[in-house]
C-alpha atoms as a PDB file:
ATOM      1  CA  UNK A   1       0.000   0.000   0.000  1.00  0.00           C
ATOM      2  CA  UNK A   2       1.506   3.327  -0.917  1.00  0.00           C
ATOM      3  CA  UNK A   3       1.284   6.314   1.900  1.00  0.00           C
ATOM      4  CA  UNK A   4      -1.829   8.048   2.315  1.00  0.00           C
ATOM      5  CA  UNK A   5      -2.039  11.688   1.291  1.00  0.00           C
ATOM      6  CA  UNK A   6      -2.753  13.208   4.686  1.00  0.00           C
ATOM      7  CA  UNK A   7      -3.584  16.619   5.460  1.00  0.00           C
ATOM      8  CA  UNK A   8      -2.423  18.005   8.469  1.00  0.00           C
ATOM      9  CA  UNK A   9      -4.077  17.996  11.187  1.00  0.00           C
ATOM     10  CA  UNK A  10      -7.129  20.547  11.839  1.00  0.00           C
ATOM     11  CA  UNK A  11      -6.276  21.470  15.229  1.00  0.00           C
ATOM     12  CA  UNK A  12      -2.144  21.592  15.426  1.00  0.00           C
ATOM     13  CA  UNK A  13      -1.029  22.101  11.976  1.00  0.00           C
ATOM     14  CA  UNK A  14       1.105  18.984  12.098  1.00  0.00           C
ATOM     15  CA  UNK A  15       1.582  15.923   9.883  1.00  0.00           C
ATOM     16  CA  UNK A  16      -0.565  13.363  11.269  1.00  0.00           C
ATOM     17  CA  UNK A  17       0.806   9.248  11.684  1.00  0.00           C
ATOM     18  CA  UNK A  18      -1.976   6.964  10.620  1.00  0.00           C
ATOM     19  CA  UNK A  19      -3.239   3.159  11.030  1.00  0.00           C
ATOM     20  CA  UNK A  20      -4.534   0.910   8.905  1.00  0.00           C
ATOM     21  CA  UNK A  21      -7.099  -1.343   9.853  1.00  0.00           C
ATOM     22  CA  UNK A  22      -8.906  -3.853   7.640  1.00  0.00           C
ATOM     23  CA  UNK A  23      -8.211  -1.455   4.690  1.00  0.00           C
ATOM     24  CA  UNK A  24      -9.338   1.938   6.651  1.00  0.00           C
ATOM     25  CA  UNK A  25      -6.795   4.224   6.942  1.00  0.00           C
ATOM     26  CA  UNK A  26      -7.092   6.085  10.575  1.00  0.00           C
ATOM     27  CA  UNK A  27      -5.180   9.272  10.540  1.00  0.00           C
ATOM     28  CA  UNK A  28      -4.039   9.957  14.270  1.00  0.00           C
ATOM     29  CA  UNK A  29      -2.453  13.236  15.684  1.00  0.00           C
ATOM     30  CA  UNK A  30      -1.613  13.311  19.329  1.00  0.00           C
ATOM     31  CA  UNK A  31      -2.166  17.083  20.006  1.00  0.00           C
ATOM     32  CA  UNK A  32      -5.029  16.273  22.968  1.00  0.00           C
ATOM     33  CA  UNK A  33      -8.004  16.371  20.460  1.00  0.00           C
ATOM     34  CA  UNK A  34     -10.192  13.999  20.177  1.00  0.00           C
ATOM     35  CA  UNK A  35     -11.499  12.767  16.844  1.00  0.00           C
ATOM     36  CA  UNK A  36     -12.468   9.331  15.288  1.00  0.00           C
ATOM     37  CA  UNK A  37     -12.142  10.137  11.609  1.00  0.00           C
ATOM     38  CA  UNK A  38     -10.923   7.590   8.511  1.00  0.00           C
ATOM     39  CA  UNK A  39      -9.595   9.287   5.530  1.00  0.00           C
ATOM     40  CA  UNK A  40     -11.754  10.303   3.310  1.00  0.00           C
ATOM     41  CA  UNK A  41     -13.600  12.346   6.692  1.00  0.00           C
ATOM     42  CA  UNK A  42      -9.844  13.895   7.610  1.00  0.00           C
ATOM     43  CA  UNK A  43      -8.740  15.074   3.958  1.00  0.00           C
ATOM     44  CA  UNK A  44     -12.582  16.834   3.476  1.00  0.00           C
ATOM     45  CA  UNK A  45     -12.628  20.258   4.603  1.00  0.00           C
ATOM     46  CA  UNK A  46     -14.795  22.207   1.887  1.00  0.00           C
ATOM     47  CA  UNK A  47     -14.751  25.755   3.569  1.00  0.00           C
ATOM     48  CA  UNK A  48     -10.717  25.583   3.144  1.00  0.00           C
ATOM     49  CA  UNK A  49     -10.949  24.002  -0.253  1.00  0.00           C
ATOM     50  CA  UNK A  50     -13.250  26.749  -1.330  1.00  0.00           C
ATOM     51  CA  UNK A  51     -11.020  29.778   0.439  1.00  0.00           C
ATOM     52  CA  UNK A  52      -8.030  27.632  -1.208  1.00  0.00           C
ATOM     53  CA  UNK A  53      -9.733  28.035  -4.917  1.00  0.00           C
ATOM     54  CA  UNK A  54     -10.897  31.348  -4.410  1.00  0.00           C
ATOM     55  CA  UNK A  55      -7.137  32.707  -3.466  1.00  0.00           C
ATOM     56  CA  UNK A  56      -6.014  31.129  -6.587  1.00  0.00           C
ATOM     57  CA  UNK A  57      -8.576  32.749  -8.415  1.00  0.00           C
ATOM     58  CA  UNK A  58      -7.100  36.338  -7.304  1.00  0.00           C
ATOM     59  CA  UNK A  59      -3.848  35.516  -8.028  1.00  0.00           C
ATOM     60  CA  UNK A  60      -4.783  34.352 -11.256  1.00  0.00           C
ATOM     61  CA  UNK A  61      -6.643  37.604 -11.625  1.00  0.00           C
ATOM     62  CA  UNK A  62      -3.445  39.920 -10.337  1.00  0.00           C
ATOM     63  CA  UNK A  63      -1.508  38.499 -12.677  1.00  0.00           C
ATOM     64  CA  UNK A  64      -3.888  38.919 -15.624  1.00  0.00           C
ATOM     65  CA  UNK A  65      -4.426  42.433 -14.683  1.00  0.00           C
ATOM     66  CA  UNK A  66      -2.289  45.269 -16.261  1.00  0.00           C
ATOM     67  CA  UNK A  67      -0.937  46.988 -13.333  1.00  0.00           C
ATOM     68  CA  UNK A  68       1.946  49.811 -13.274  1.00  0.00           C
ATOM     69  CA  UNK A  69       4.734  48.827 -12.401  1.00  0.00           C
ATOM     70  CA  UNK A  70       5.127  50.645  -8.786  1.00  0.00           C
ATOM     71  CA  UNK A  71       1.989  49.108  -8.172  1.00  0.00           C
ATOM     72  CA  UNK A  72       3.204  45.634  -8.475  1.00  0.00           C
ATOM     73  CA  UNK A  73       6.297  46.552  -7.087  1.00  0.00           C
ATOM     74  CA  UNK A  74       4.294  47.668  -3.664  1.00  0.00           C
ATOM     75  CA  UNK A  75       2.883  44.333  -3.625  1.00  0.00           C
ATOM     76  CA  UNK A  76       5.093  42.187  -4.464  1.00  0.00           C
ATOM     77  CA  UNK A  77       5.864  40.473  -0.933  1.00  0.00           C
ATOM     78  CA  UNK A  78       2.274  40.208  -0.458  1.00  0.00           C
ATOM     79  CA  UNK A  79       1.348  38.263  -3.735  1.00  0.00           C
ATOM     80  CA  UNK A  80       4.955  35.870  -3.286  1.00  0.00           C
ATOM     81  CA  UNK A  81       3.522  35.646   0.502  1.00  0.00           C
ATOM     82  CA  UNK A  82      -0.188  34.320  -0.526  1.00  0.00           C
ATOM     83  CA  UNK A  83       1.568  32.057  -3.504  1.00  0.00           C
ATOM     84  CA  UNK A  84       3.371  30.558  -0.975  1.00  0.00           C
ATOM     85  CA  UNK A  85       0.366  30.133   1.618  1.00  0.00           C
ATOM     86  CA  UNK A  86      -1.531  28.171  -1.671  1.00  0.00           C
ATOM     87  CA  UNK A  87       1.633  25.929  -2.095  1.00  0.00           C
ATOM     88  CA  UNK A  88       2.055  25.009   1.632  1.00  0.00           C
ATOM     89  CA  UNK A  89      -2.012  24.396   1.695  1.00  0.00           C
ATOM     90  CA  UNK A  90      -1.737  22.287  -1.179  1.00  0.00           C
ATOM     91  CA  UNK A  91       0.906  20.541   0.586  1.00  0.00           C
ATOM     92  CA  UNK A  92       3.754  21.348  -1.775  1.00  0.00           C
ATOM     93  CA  UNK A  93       7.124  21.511  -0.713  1.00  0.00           C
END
């Protein structure tokens, strides 16, 4: 079996271990919440998936927009920091 693709956990941030049991994956995260959740329940969070799409949308916008220059050049470190925020929430390295 090849390693689940695991989100991290909703309540820490961090990379989650996981069981297997019977062929049911059981992510586990021992930051003090409790949760009884198999896979396909841990990976589906459709509020983040939406907010996820709908910051890729803008940046696809920004960067179809004509701007000036000095405007792009304001924001610069804000659009690399959101591009990087999509990256590490799509779990990229």
């Amino acid at each position: 079996m090849t390693e689940p693709q695991l989100k991290p956990c909703p309540f820490c941030g961090k990379k989650p271990t996981y069981s297997k049991h019977e062929n049911t994956v059981w992510p586990e995260c021992y930051c003090q919440q409790e949760g009884d959740a198999q896979l396909e329940t841990w990976n589906n969070r459709p509020i983040e998936d939406k907010l996820l799409e709908a910051c890729k949308g803008l940046l696809q916008f920004i960067d179809n927009f004509s701007v000036g220059d000095d405007w792009y050049k304001e924001n610069y470190g804000a659009i690399k920091q959101a591009q990087a925020a999509i990256a590490a929430a799509e779990g990229a390295p």
